[in-house]
Protein backbone atom coordinates (compact mmCIF):
# COMPACT_ATOMS: atom_id res chain seq x y z
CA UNK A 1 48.89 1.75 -3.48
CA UNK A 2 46.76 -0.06 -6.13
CA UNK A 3 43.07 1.10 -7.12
CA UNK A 4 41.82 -1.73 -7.30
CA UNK A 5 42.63 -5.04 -5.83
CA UNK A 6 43.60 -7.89 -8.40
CA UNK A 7 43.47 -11.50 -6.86
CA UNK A 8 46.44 -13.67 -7.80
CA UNK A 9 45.39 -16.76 -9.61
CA UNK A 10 48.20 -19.48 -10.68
CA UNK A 11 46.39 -21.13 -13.16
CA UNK A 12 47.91 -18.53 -16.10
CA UNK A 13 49.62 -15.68 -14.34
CA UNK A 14 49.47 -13.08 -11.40
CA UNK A 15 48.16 -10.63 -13.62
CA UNK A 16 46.22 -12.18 -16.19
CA UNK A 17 42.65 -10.51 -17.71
CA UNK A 18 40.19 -12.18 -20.28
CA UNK A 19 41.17 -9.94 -23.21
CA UNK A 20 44.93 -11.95 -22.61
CA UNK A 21 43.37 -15.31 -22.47
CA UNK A 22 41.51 -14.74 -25.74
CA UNK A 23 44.66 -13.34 -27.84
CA UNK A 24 46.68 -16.12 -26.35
CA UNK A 25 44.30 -18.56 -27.24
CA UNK A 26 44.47 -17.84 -30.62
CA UNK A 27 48.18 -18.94 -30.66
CA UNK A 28 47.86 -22.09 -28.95
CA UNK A 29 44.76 -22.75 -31.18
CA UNK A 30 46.37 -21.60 -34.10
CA UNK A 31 49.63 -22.20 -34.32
CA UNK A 32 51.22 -21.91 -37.70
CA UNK A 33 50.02 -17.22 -36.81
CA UNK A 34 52.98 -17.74 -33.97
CA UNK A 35 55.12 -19.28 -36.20
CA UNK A 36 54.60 -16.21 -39.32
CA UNK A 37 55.06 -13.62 -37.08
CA UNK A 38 58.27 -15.05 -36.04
CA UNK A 39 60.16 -14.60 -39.37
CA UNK A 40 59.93 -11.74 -42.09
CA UNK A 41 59.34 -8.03 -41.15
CA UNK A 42 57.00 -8.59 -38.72
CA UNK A 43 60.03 -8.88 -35.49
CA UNK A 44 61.85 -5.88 -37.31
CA UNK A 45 58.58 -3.66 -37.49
CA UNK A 46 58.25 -4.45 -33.71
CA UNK A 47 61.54 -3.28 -32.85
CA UNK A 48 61.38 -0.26 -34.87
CA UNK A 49 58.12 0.30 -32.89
CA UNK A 50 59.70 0.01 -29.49
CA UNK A 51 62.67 1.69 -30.56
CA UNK A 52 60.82 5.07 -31.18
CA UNK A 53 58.26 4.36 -28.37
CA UNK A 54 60.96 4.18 -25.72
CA UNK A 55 63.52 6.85 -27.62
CA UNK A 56 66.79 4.33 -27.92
CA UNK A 57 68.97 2.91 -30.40
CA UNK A 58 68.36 -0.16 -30.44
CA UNK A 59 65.73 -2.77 -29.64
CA UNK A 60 65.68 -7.10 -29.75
CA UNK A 61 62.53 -9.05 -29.61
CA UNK A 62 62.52 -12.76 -28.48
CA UNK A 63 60.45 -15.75 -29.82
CA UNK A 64 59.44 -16.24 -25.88
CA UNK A 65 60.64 -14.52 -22.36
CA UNK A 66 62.82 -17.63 -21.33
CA UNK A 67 64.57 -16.82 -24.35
CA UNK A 68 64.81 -13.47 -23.93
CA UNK A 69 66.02 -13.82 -20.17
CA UNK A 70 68.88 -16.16 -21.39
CA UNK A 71 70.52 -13.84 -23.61
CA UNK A 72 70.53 -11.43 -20.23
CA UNK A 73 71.98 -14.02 -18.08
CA UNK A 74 74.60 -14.76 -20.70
CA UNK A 75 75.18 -10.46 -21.46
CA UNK A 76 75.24 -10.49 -17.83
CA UNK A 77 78.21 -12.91 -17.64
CA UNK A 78 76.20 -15.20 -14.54
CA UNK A 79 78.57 -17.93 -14.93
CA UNK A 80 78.97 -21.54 -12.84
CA UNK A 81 77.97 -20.80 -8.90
CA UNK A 82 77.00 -17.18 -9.67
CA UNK A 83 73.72 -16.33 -7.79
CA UNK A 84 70.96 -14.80 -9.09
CA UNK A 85 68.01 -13.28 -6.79
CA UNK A 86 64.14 -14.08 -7.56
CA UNK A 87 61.24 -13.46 -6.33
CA UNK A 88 59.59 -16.96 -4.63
CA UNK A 89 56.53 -16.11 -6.20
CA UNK A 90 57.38 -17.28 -9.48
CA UNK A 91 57.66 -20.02 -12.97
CA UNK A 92 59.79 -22.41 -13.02
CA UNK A 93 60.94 -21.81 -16.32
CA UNK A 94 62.84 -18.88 -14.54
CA UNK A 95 64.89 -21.20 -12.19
CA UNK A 96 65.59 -22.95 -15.12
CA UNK A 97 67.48 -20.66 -17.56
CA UNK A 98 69.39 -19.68 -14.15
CA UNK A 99 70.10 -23.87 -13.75
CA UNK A 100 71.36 -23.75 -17.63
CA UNK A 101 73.68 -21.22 -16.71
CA UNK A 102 74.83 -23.42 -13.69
CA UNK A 103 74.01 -20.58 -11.49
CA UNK A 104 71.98 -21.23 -7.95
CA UNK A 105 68.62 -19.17 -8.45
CA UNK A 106 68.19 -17.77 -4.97
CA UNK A 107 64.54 -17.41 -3.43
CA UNK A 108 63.39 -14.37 -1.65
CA UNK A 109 60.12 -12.90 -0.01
CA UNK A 110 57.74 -10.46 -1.40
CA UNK A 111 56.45 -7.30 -0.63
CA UNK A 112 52.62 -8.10 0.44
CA UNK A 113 51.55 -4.59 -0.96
CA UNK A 114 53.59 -4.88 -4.63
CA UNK A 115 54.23 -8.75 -5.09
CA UNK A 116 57.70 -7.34 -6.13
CA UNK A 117 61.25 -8.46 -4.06
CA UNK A 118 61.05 -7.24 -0.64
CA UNK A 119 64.67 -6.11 -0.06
C-alpha cells in the first residue's frame, strides 16, 4: 500500500513531480542539449552505467520510449493480428507502435490500489 497518496493528473503523466517538469523543460526549451547527448559517449557511458548498476551484460538506451518499445515488439516477434495487452489508462503513442506492428492493442482495467493491469 502506498505512503502517501499521489493524485493522477493527465496533463504530463500519472506520476509526474516538479523536479521532472523543470529537467524536461530544459529539453523542450533547449533543444540542440537533447540532440548532443544523443550521439558521442554520452549513450555508451549510460549503458555502461546501467550495465554495472543492474549486474548484466549488456544494456541499450533509446532516443525516446516509443522507440525503445518498438524494438521489443519487433524482438518479441508481435506480428500482423498478434494481440498485445495494455493497461486503458494509458498514451496513445503506445497503441501506436502496437498499430505499426499491425497488431490489435487490447484494453484492460486497472487495479484501483496500483494503477497497474488488473489480471
Amino acid at each position: 500500500m502506498f505512503k502517501r497518496f499521489q493524485p493522477i493528473a493527465a496533463s504530463f503523466a500519472p506520476n509526474y513531480t516538479a523536479k521532472d517538469i523543470l529537467i524536461a523543460s530544459k529539453f523542450l526549451f533547449l533543444p540542440w542539449k537533447w540532440k548532443k547527448l544523443q550521439k558521442g559517449e554520452k549513450p555508451k557511458k549510460l549503458e555502461k552505467k546501467i550495465k554495472k548498476c543492474l549486474d548484466c551484460e549488456s544494456a541499450i538506451s533509446f532516443d525516446s520510449g516509443r522507440s525503445g518499445l518498438y524494438t521489443i515488439l519487433k524482438c518479441l516477434e508481435i506480428k500482423e493480428g498478434d494481440e498485445v495487452i495494455l493497461q486503458a489508462f494509458t498514451t496513445v503513442a503506445l497503441s501506436n507502435v502496437i498499430m505499426w506492428h499491425k497488431a490489435k492493442p487490447v484494453f484492460v482495467d486497472i487495479e484501483k490500489e496500483t494503477y497497474n493491469i488488473d489480471p
